[in-house]
Protein backbone atom coordinates (compact mmCIF):
# COMPACT_ATOMS: atom_id res chain seq x y z
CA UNK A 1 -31.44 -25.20 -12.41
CA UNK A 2 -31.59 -21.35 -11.92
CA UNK A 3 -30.33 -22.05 -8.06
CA UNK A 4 -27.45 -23.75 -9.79
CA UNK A 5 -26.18 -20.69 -12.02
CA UNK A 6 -26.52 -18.08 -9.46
CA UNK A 7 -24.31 -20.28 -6.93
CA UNK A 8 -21.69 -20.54 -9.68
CA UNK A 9 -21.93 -16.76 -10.16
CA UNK A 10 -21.66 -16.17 -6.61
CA UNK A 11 -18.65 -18.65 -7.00
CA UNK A 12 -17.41 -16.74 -10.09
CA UNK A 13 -17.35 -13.29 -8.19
CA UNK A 14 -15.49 -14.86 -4.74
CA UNK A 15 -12.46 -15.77 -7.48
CA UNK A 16 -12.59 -12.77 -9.34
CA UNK A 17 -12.29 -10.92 -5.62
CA UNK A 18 -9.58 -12.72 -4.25
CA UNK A 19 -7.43 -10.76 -7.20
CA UNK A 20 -6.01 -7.42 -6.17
CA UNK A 21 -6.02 -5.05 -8.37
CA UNK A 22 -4.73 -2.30 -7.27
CA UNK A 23 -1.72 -4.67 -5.80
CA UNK A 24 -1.29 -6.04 -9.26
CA UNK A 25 -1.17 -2.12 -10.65
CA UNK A 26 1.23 -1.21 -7.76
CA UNK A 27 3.67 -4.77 -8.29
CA UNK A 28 3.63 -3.62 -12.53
CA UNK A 29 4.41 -0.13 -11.58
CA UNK A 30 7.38 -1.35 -9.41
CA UNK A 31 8.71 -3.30 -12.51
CA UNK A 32 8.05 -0.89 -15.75
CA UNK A 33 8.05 2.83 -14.22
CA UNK A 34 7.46 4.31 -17.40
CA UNK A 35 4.57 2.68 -18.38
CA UNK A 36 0.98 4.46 -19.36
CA UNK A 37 -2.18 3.97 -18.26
CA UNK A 38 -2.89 2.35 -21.22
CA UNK A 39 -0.27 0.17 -21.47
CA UNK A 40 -0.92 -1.41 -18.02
CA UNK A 41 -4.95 -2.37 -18.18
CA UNK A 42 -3.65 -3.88 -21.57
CA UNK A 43 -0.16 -5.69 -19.72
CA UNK A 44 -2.96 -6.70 -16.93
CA UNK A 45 -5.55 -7.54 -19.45
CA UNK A 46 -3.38 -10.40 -20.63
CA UNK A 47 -2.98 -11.86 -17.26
CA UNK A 48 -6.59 -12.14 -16.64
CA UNK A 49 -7.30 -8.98 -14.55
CA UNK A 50 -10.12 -6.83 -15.92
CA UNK A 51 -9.21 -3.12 -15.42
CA UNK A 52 -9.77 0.00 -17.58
CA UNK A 53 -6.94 2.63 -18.25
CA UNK A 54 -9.28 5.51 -16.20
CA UNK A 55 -8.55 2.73 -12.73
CA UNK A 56 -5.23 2.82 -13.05
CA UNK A 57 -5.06 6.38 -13.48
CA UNK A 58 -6.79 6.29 -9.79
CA UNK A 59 -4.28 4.33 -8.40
CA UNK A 60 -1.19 6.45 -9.38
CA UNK A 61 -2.90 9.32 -8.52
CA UNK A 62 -3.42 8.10 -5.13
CA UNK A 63 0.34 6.82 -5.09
CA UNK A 64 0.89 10.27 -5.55
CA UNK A 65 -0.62 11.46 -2.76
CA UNK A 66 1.15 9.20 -0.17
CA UNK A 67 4.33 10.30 -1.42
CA UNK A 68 3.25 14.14 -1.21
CA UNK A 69 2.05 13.58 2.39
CA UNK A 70 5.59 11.92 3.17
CA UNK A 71 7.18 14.94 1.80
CA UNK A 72 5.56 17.39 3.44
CA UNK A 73 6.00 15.21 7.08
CA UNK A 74 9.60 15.52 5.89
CA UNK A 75 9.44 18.99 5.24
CA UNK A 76 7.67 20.10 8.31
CA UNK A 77 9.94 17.81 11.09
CA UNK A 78 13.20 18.12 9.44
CA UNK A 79 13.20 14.30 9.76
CA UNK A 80 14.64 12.12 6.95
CA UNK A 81 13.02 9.18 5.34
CA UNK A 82 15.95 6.48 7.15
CA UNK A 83 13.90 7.88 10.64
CA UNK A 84 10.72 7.98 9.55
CA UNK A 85 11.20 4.04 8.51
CA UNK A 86 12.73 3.56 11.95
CA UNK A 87 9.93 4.94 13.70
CA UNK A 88 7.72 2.71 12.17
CA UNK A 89 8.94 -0.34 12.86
CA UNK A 90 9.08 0.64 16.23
CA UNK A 91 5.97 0.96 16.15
CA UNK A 92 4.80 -2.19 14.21
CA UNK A 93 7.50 -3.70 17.08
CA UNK A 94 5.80 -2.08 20.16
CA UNK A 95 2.25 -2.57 18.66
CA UNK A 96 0.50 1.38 19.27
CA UNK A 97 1.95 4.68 20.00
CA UNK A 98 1.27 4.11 23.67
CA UNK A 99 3.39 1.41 23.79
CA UNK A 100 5.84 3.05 21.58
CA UNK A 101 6.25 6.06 23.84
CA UNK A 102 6.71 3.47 27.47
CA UNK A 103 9.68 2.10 25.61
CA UNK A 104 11.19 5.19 24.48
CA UNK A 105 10.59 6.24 27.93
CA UNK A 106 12.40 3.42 29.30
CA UNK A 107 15.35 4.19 26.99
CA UNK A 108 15.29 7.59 28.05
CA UNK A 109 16.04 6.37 31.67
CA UNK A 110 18.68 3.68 30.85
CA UNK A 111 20.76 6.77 29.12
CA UNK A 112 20.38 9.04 31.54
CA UNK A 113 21.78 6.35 33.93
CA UNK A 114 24.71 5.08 31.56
């Protein structure tokens, strides 16, 4: 019987893993802007997620971050955020920088032709 309980534990875990919760934070955020820490582990807490105000806190603060390192790219290259975007789906597109850099190489050569 004890092999029994730890295979539904194991079981229990897989499920409770398949939920994201930092995607579930991030897809809240997105919604209510304004909302505390406090007020999303308790939003969360209703849907089933288990998560503690102090997590969430972690995930803005690492939201914040991204968004900091964008701004300084921004900053530094004098590039916009429309370009930035453009560049990578270019890259998603060509599948790696190397790739990337043949095509804009090729397009390099069709203008200076045209």
């Amino acid at each position: 019987m004890a092999k029994k309980r730890a295979a539904n534990k194991a079981g229990e875990a897989d499920q409770e893993q398949k939920v994201n919760k930092t995607r579930a934070v991030r897809d809240y955020l997105k919604a209510h802007r304004k909302a505390t820490n406090k007020e999303i582990a308790e939003a969360l807490g209703q849907q089933g997620i288990d998560i503690t105000p102090m997590y969430v806190a972690g995930i803005k603060t690492a939201m914040k971050k991204k968004r900091r390192a964008v701004k300084t790219v921004v900053e530094k290259r004098g590039v916009g955020i429309p370009e930035i975007k453009a560049a990578l789906g270019l890259l998603k597109a060509c599948g790696g920088v190397k790739e990337a850099k043949e095509a804009l190489a090729a397009a390099n050569e069709i203008k200076s032709m045209v």
